[in-house]
N, C-alpha and C. Protein backbone atom coordinates (compact mmCIF):
# COMPACT_ATOMS: atom_id res chain seq x y z
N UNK A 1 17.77 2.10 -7.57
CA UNK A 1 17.29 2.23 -6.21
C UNK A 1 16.68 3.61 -6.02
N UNK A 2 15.34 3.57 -5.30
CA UNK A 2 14.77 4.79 -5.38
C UNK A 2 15.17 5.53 -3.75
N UNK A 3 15.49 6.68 -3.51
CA UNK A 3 16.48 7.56 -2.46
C UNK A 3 14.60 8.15 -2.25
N UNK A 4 15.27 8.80 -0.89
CA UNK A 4 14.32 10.14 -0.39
C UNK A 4 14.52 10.99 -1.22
N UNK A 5 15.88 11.58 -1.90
CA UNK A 5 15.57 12.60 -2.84
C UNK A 5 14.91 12.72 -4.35
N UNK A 6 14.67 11.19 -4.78
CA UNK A 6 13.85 11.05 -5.57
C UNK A 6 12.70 10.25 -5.78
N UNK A 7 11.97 11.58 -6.30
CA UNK A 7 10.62 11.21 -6.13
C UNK A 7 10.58 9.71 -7.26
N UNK A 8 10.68 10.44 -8.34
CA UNK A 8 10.62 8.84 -9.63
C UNK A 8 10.82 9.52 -11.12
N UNK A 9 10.75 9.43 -11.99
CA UNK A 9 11.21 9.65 -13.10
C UNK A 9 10.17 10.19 -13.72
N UNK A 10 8.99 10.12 -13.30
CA UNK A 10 7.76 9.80 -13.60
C UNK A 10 7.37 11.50 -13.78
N UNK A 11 7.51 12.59 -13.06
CA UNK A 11 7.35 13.95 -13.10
C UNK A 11 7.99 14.49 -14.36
N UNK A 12 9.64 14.05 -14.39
CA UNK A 12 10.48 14.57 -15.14
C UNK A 12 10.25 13.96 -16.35
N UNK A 13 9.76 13.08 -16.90
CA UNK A 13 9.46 12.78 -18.20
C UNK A 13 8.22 13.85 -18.69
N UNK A 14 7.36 13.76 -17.54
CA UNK A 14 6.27 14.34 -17.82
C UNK A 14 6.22 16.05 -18.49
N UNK A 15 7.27 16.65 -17.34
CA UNK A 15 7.49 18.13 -17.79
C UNK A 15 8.40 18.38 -19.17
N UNK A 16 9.00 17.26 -19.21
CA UNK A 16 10.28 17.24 -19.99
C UNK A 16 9.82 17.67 -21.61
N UNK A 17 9.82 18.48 -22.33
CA UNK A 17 9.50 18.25 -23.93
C UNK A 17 10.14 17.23 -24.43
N UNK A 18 9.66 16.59 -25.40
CA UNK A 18 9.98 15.28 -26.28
C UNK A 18 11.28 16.60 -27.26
N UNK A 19 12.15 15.84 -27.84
CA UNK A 19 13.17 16.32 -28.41
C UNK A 19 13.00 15.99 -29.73
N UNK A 20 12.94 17.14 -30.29
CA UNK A 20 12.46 17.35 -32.31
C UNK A 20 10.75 17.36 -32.23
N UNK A 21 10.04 16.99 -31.43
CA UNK A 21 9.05 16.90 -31.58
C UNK A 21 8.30 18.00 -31.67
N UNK A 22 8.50 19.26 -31.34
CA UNK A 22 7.82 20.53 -31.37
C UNK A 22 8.00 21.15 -33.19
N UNK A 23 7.20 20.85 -34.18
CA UNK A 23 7.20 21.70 -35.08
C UNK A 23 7.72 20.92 -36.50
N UNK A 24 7.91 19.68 -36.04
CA UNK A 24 7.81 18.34 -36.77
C UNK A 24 6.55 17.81 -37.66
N UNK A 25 6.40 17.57 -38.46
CA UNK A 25 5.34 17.10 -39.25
C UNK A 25 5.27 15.53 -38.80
N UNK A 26 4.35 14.84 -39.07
CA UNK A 26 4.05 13.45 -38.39
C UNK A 26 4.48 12.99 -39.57
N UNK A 27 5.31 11.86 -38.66
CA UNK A 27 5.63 10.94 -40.06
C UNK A 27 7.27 10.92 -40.10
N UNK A 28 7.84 12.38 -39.71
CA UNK A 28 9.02 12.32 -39.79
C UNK A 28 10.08 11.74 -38.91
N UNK A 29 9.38 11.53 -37.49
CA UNK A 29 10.41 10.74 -36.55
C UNK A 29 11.35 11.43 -35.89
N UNK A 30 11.60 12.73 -35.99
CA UNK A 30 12.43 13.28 -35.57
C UNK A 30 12.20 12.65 -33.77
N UNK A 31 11.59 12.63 -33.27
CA UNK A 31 11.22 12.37 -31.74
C UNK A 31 10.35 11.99 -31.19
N UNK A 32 9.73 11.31 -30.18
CA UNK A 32 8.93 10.23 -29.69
C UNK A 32 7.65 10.94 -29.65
N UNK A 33 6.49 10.23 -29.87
CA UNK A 33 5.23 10.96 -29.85
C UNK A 33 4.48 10.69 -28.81
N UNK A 34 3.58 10.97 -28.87
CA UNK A 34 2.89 10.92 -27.14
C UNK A 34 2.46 9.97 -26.61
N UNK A 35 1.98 8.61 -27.82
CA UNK A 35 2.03 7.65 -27.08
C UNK A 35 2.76 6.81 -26.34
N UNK A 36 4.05 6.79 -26.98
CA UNK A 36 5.29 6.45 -26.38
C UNK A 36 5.75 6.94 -25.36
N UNK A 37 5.75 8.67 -25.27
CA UNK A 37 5.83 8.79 -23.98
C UNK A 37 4.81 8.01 -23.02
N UNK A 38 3.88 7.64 -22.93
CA UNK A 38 2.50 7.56 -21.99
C UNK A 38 3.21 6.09 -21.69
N UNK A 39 3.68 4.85 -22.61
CA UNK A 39 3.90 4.26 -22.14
C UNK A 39 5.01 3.94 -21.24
N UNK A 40 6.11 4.83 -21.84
CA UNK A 40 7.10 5.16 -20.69
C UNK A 40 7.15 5.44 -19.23
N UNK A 41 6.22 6.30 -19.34
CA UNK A 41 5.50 6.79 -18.21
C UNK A 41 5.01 5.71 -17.46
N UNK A 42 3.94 4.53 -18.06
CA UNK A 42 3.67 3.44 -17.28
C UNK A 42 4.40 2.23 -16.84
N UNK A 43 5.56 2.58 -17.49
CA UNK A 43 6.88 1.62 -17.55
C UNK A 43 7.40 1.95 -16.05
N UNK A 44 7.60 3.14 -16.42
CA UNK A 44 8.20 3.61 -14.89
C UNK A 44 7.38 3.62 -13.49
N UNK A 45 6.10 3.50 -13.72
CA UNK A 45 5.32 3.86 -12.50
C UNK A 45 5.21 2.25 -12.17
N UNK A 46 5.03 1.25 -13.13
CA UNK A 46 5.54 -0.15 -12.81
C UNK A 46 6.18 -0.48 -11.99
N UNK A 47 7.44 -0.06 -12.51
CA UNK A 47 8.71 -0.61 -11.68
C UNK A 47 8.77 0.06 -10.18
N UNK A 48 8.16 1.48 -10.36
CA UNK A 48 8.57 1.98 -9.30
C UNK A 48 7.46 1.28 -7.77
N UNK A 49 6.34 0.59 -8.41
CA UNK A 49 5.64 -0.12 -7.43
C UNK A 49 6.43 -1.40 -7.61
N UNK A 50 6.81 -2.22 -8.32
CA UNK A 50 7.30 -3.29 -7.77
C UNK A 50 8.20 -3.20 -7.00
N UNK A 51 8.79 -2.27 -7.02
CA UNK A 51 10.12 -1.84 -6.04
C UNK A 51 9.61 -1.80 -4.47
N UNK A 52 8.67 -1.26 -5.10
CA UNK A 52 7.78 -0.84 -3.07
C UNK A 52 7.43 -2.15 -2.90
N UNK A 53 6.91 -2.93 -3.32
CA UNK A 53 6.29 -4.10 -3.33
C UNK A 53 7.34 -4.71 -2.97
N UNK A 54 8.29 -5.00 -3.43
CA UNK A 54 9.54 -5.94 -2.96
C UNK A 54 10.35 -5.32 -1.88
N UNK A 55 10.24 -4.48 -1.53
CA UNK A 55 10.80 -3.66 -0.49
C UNK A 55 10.52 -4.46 0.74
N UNK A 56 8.51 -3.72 0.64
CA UNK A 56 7.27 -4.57 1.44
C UNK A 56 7.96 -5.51 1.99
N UNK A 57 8.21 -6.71 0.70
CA UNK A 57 8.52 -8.21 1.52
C UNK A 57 9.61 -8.11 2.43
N UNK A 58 10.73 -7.39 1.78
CA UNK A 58 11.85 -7.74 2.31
C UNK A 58 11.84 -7.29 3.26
N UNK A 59 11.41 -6.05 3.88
CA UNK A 59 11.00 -5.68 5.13
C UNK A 59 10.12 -6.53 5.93
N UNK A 60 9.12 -7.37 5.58
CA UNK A 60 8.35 -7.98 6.53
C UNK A 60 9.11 -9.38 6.61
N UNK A 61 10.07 -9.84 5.88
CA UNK A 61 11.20 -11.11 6.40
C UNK A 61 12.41 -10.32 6.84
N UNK A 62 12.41 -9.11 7.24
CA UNK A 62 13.27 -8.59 8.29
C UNK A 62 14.96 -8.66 7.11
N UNK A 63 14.81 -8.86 6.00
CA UNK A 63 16.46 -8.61 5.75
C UNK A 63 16.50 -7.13 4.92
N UNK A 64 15.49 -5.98 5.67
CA UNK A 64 15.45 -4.56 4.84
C UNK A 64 15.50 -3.73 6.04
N UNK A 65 16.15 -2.59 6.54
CA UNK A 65 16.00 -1.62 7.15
C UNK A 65 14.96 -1.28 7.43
N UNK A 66 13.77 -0.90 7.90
CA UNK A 66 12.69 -0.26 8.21
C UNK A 66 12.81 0.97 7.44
N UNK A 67 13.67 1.75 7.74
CA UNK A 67 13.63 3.60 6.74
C UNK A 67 13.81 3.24 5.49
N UNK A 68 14.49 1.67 5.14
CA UNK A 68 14.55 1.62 3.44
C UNK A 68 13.15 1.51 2.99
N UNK A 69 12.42 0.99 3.77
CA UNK A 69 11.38 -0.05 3.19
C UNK A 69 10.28 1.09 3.27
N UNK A 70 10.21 2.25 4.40
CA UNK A 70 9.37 3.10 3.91
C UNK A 70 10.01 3.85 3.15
N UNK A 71 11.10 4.29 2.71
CA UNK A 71 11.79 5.12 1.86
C UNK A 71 10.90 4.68 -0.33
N UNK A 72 10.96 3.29 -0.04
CA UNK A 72 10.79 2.68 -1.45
C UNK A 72 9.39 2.38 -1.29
N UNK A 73 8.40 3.01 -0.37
CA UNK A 73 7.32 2.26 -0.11
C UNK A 73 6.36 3.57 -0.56
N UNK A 74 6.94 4.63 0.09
CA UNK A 74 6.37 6.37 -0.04
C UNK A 74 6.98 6.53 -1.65
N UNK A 75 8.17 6.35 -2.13
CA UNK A 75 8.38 6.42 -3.67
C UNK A 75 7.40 5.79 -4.60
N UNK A 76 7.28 4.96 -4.17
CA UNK A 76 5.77 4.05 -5.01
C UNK A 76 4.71 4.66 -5.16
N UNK A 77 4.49 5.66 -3.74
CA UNK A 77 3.15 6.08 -3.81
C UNK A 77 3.28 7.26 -4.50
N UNK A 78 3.94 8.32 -4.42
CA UNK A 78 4.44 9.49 -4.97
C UNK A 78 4.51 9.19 -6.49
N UNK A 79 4.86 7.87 -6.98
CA UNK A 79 5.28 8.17 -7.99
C UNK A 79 3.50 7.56 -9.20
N UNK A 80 3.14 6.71 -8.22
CA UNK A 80 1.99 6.44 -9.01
C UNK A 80 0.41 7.15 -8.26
N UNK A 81 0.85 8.47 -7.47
CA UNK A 81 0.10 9.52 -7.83
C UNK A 81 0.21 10.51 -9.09
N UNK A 82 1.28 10.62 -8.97
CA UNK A 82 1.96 11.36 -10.33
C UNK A 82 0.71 10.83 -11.60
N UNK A 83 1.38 9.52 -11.56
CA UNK A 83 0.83 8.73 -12.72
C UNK A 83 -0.54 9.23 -12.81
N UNK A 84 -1.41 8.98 -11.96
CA UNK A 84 -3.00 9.22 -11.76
C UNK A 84 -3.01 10.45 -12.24
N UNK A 85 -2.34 11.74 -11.63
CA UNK A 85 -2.41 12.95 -12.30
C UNK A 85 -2.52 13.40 -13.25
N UNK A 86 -1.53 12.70 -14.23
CA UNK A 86 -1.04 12.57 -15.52
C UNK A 86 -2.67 12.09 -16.33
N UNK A 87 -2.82 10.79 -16.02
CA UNK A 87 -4.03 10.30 -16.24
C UNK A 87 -5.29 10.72 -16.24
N UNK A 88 -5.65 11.40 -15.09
CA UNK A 88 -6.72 12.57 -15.32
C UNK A 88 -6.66 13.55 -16.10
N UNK A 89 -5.21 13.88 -16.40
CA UNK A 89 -5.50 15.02 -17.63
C UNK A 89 -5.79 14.76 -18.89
N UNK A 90 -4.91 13.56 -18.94
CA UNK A 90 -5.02 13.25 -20.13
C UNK A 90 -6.72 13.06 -20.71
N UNK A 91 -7.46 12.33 -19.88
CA UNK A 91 -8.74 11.98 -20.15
C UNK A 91 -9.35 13.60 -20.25
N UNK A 92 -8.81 14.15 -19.16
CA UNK A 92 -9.83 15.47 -19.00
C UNK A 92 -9.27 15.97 -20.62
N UNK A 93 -8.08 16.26 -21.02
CA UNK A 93 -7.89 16.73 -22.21
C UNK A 93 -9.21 16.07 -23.57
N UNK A 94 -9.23 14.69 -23.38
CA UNK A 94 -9.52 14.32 -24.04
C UNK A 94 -11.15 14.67 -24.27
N UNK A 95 -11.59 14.54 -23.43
CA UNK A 95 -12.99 15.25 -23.08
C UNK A 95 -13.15 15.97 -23.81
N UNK A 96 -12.77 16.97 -23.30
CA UNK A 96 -12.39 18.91 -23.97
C UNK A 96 -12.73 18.43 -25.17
N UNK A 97 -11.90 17.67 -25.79
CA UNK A 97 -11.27 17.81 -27.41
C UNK A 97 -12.98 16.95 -28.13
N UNK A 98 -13.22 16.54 -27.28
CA UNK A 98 -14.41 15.13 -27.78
C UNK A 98 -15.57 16.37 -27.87
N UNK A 99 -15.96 17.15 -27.42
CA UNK A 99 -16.75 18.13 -26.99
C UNK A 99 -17.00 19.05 -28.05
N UNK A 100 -15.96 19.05 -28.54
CA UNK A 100 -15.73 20.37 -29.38
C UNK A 100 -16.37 20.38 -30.61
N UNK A 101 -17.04 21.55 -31.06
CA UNK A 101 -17.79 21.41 -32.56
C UNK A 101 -16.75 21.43 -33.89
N UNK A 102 -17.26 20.31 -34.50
CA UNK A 102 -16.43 20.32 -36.34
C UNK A 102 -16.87 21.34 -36.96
């Protein structure tokens, strides 16, 4: 259940360093690589809209609080701005890198 005090998981994965992964050679596994995070990331920004989404209903057939339903409704949005954020960098990173002379 997503609270007013949390935003979504979705930040904290993001800032979070992957564990073994700094200084690891590829191949070895010590810790998750970036695609995996990314999909994690979309895992969570998923759920965290279906949540708003089902909130939505349950609020508009009246068996949800009103403060729940915007409580899980503003988490959705917060959390799949995040996502977008994330997403623009990534591309913008990618840019950069596409740009660059061999």
């Amino acid at each position: 259940m997503i609270g007013l005090n949390t935003v979504s998981a979705l930040p904290e994965l993001a800032l979070r360093p992957a564990q073994g992964t700094i200084g690891t050679a590829p191949g070895q596994g010590a810790g998750q690589d970036f695609a995996s995070l990314l999909g994690r990331l979309a895992g969570t920004t998923a759920d965290a809209i279906q949540q708003g989404e089902s909130a939505a209903v349950a609020g508009i057939q009246g068996s949800l609080p009103l403060q729940t339903v915007v409580d899980r409704v503003m988490a959705a949005e917060r959390t799949l701005q995040a996502a977008l954020a994330v997403r623009d960098k990534a591309v913008g990173a990618y840019q950069e890198i596409s740009r660059m002379q061999i």
